[in-house]
N, C-alpha and C. Protein backbone atom coordinates (compact mmCIF):
# COMPACT_ATOMS: atom_id res chain seq x y z
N UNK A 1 -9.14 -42.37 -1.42
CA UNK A 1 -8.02 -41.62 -1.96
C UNK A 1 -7.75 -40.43 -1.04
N UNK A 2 -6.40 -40.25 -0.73
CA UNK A 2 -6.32 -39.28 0.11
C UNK A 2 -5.20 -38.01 -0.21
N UNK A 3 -5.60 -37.16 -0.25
CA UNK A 3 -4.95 -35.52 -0.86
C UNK A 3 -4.33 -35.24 0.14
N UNK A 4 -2.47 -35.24 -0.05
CA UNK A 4 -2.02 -34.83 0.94
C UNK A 4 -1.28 -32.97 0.47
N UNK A 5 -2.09 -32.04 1.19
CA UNK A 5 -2.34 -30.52 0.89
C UNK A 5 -1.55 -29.93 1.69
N UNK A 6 -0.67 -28.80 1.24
CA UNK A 6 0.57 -28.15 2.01
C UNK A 6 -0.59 -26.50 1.63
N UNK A 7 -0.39 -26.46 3.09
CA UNK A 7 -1.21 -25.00 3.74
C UNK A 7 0.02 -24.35 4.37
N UNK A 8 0.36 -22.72 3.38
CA UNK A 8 0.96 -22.09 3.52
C UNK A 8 0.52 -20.82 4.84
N UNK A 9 -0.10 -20.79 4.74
CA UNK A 9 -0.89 -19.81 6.04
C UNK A 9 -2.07 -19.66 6.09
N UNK A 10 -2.53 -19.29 7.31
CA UNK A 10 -3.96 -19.91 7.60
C UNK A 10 -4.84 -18.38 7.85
N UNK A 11 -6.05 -18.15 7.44
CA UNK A 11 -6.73 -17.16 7.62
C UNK A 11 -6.54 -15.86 6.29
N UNK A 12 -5.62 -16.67 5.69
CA UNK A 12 -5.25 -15.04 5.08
C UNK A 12 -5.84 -14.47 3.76
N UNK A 13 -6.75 -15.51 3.41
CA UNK A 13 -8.09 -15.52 2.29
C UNK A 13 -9.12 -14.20 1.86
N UNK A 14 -9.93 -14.14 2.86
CA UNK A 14 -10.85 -13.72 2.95
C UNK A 14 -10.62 -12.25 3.28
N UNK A 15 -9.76 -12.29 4.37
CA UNK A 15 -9.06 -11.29 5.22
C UNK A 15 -8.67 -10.21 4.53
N UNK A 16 -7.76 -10.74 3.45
CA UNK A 16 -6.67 -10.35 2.67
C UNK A 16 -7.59 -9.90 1.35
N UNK A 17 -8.32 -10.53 0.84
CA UNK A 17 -9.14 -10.42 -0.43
C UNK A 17 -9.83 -8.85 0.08
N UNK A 18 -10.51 -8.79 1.07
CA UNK A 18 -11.22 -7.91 1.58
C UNK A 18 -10.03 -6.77 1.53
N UNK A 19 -9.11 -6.67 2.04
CA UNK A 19 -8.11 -5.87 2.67
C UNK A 19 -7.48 -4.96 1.29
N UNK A 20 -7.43 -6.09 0.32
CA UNK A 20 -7.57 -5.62 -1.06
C UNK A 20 -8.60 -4.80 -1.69
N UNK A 21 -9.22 -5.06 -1.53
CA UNK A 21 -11.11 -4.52 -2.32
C UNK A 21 -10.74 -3.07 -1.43
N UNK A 22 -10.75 -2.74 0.13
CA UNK A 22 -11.31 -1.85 0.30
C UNK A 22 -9.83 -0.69 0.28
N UNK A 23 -8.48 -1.41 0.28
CA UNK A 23 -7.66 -0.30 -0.11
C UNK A 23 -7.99 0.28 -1.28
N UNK A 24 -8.20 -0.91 -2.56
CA UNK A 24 -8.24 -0.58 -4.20
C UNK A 24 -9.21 0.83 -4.17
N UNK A 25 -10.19 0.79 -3.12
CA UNK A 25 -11.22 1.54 -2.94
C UNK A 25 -10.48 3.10 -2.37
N UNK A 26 -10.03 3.09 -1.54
CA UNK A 26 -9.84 3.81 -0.81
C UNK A 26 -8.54 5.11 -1.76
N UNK A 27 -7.48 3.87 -2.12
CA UNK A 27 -6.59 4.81 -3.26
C UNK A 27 -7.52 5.25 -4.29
N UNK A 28 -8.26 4.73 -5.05
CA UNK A 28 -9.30 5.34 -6.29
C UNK A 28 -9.95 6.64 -5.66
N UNK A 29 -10.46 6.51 -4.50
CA UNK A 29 -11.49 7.79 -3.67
C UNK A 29 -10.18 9.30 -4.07
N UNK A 30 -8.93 8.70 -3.31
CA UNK A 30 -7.60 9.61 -3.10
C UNK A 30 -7.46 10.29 -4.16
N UNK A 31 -7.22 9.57 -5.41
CA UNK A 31 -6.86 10.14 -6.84
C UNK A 31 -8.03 10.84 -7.60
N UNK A 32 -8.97 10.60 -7.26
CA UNK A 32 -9.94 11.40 -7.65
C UNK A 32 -10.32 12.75 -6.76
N UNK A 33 -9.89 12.97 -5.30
CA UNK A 33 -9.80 13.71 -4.41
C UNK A 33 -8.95 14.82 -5.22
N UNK A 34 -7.47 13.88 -5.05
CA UNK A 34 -6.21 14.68 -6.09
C UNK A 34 -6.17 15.53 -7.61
N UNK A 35 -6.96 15.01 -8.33
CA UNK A 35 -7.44 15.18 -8.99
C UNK A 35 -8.22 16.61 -9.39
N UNK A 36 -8.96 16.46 -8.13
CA UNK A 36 -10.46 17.83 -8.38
C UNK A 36 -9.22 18.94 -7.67
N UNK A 37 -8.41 18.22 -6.72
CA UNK A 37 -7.96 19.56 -6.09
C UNK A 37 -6.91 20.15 -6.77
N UNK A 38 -6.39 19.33 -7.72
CA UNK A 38 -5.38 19.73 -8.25
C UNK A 38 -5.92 20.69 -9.78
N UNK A 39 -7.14 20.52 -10.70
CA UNK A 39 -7.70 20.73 -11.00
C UNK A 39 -8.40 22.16 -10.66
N UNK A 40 -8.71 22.65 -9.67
CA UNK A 40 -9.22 23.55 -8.67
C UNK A 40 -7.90 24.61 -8.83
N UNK A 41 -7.01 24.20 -7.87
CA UNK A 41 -6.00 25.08 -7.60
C UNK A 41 -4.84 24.89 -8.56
N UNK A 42 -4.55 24.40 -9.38
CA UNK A 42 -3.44 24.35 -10.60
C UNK A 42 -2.39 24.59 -10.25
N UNK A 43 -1.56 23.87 -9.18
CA UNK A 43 -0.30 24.56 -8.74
C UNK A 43 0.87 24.36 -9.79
N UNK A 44 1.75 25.86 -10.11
CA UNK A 44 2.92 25.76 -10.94
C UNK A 44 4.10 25.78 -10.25
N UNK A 45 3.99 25.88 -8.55
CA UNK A 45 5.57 25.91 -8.00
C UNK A 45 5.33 25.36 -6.88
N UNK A 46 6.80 25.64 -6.45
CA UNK A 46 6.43 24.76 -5.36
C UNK A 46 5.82 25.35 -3.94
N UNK A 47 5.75 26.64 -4.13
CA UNK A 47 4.90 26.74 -2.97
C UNK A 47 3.37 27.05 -2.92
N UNK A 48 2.80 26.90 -4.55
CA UNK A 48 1.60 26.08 -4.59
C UNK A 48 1.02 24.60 -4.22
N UNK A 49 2.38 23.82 -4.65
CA UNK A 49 2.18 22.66 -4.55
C UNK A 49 2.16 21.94 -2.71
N UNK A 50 3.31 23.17 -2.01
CA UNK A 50 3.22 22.99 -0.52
C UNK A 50 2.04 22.98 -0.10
N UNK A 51 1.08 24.47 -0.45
CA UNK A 51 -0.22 25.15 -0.34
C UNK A 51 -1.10 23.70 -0.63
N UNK A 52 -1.04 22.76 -1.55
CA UNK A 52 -2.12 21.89 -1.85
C UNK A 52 -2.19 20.75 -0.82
N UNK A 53 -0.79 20.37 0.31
CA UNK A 53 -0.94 19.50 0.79
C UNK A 53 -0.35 20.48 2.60
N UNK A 54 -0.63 21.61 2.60
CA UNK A 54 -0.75 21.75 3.74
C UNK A 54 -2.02 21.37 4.66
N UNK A 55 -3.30 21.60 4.30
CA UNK A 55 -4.22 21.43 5.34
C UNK A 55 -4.10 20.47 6.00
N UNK A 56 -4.70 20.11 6.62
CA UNK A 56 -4.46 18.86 7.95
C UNK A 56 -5.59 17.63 7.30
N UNK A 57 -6.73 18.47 6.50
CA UNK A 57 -7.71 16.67 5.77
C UNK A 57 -6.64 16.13 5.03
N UNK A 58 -6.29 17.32 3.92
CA UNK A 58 -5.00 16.75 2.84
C UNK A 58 -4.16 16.03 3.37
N UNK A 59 -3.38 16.56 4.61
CA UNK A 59 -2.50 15.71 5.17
C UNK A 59 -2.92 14.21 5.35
N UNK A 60 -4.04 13.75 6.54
CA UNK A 60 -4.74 12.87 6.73
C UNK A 60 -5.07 11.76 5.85
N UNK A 61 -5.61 12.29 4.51
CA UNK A 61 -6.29 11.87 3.48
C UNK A 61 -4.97 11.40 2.41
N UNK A 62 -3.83 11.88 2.52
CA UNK A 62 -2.69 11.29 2.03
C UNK A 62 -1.77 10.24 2.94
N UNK A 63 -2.02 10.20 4.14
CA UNK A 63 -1.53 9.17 4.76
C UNK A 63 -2.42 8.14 4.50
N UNK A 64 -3.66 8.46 4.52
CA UNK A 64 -4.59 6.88 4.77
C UNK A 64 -4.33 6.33 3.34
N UNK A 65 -4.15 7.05 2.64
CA UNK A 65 -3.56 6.68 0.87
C UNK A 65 -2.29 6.01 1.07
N UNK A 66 -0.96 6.43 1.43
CA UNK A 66 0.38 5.71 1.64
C UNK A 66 -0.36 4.69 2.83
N UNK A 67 -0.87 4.63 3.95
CA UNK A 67 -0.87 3.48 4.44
C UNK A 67 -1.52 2.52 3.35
N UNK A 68 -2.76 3.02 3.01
CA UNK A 68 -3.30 1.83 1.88
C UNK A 68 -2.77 1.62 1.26
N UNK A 69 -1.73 2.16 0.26
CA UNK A 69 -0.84 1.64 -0.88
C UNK A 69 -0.17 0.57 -0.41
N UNK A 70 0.57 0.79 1.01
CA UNK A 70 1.71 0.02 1.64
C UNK A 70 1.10 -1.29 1.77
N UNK A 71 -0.50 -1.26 2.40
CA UNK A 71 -0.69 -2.59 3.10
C UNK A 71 -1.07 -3.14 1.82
N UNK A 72 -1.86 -2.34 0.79
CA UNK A 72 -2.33 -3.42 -0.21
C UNK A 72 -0.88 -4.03 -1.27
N UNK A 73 0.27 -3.23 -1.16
CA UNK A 73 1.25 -3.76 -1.64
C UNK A 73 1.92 -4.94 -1.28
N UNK A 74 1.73 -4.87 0.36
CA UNK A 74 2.26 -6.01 1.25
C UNK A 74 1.76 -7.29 0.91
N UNK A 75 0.08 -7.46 0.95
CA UNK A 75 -0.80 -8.20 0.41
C UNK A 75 -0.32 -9.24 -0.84
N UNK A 76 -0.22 -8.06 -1.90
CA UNK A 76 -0.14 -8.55 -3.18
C UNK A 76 1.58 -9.44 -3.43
N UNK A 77 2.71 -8.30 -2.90
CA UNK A 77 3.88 -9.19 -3.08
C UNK A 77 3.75 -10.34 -2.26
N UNK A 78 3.43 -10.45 -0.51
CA UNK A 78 3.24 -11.42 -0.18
C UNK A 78 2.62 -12.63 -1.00
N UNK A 79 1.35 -12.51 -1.33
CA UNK A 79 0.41 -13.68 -2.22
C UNK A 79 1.65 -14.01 -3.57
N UNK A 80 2.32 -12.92 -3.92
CA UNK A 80 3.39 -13.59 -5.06
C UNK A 80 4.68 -14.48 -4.70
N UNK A 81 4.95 -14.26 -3.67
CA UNK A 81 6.19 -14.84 -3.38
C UNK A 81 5.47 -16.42 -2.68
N UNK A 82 4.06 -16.47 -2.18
CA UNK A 82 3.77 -17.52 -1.37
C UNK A 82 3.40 -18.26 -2.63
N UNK A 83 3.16 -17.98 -3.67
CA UNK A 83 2.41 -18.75 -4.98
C UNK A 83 3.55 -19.47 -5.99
N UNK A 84 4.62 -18.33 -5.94
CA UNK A 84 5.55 -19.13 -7.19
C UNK A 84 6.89 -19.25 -6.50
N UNK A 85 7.15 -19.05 -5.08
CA UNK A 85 8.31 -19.17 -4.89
C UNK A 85 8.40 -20.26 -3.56
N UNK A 86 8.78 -21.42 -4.25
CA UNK A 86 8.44 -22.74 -3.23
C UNK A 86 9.39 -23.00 -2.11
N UNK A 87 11.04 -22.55 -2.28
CA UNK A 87 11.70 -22.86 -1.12
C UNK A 87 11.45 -22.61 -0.15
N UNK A 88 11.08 -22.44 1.03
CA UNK A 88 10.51 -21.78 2.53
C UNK A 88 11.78 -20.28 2.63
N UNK A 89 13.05 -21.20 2.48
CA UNK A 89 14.23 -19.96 3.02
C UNK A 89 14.20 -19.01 2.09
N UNK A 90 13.65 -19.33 0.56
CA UNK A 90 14.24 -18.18 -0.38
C UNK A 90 13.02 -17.08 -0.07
N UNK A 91 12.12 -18.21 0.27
CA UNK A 91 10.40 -17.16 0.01
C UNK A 91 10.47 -16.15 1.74
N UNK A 92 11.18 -17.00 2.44
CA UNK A 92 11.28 -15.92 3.81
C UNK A 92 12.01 -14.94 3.71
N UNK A 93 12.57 -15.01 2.84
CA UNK A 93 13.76 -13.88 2.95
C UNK A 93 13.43 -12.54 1.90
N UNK A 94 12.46 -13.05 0.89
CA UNK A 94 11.99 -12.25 0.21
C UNK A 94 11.01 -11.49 0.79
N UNK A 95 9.97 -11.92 1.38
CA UNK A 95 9.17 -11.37 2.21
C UNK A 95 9.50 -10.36 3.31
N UNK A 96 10.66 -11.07 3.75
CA UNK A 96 11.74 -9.75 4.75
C UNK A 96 12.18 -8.52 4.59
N UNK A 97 12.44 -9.13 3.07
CA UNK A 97 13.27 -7.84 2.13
C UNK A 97 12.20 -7.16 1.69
N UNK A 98 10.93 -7.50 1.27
CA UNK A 98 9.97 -6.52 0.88
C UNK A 98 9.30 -5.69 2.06
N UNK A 99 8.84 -6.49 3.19
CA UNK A 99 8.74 -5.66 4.58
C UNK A 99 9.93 -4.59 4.68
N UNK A 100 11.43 -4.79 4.83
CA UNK A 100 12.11 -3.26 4.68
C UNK A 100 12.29 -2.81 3.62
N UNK A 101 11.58 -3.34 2.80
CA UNK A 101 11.41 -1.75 1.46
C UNK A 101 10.19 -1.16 1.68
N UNK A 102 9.33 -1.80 2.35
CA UNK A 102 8.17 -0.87 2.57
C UNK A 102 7.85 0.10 3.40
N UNK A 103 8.30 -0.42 4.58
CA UNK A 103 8.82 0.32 5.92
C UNK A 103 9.88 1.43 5.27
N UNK A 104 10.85 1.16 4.88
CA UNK A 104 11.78 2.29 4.58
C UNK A 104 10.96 3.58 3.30
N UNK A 105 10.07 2.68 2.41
CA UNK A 105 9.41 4.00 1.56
C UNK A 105 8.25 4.52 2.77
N UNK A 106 7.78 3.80 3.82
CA UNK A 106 6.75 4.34 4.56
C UNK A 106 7.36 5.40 5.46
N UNK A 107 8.43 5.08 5.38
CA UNK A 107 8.95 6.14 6.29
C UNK A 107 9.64 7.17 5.63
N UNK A 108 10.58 7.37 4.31
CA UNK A 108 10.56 8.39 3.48
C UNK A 108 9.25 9.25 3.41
N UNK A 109 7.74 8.61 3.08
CA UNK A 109 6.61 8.91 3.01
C UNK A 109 6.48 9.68 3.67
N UNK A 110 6.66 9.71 5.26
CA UNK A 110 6.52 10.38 6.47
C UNK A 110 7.33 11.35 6.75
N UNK A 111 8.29 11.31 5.98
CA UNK A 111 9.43 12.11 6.15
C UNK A 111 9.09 13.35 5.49
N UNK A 112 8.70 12.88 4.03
CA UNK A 112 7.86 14.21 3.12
C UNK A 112 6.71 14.73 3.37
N UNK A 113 5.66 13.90 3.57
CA UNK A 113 4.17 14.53 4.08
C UNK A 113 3.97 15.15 5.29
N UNK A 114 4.85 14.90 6.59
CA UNK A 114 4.63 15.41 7.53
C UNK A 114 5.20 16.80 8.01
């Protein structure tokens, strides 16, 4: 008996599972970072709130957070559109469209934090 199996992309298992685990990780570290500091310094305006994300770790430590959000977002819509959305053209184009929404909030992102 022979199983004929449609392989949507190759490698992206393990890779991706991982890529998941250690963003999930990495945003949880962030919000709990956010958290103590916000906690700490209690900002009520906005040039407390400037004050909380001026230093340069803060800075740092909020990008590696928006990059992780971005890639583990990429991850997850990707795996959704490859799972329930079977046409090749509809599922490419979705994937396109979510790459420039991400890029475009990654770059708003950059626009504000930096």
């Amino acid at each position: 008996m022979t199983t004929n199996r449609i392989i949507v992309g190759a490698h992206y298992g393990l890779r991706d599972w991982l890529g998941q685990r250690v963003t999930a990780v990495l945003m949880a570290l962030y919000a709990i970072l956010l958290a103590v500091v916000l906690l700490v310094k209690k900002p009520g305006d906005y040039l407390a709130w400037f004050n909380v994300f001026s230093p340069i770790w803060m800075k740092v430590a909020t990008l590696v957070f928006l990059a992780s959000l971005f890639y583990h977002a990429w991850v997850g819509m990707r795996d959704i559109w490859m799972d329930y959305v079977k046409p090749t053209g509809v599922r490419l184009v979705l994937e396109v469209l979510t790459i420039v929404y991400l890029v475009a909030c990654g770059m708003w992102a950059l626009k504000i934090f930096v």
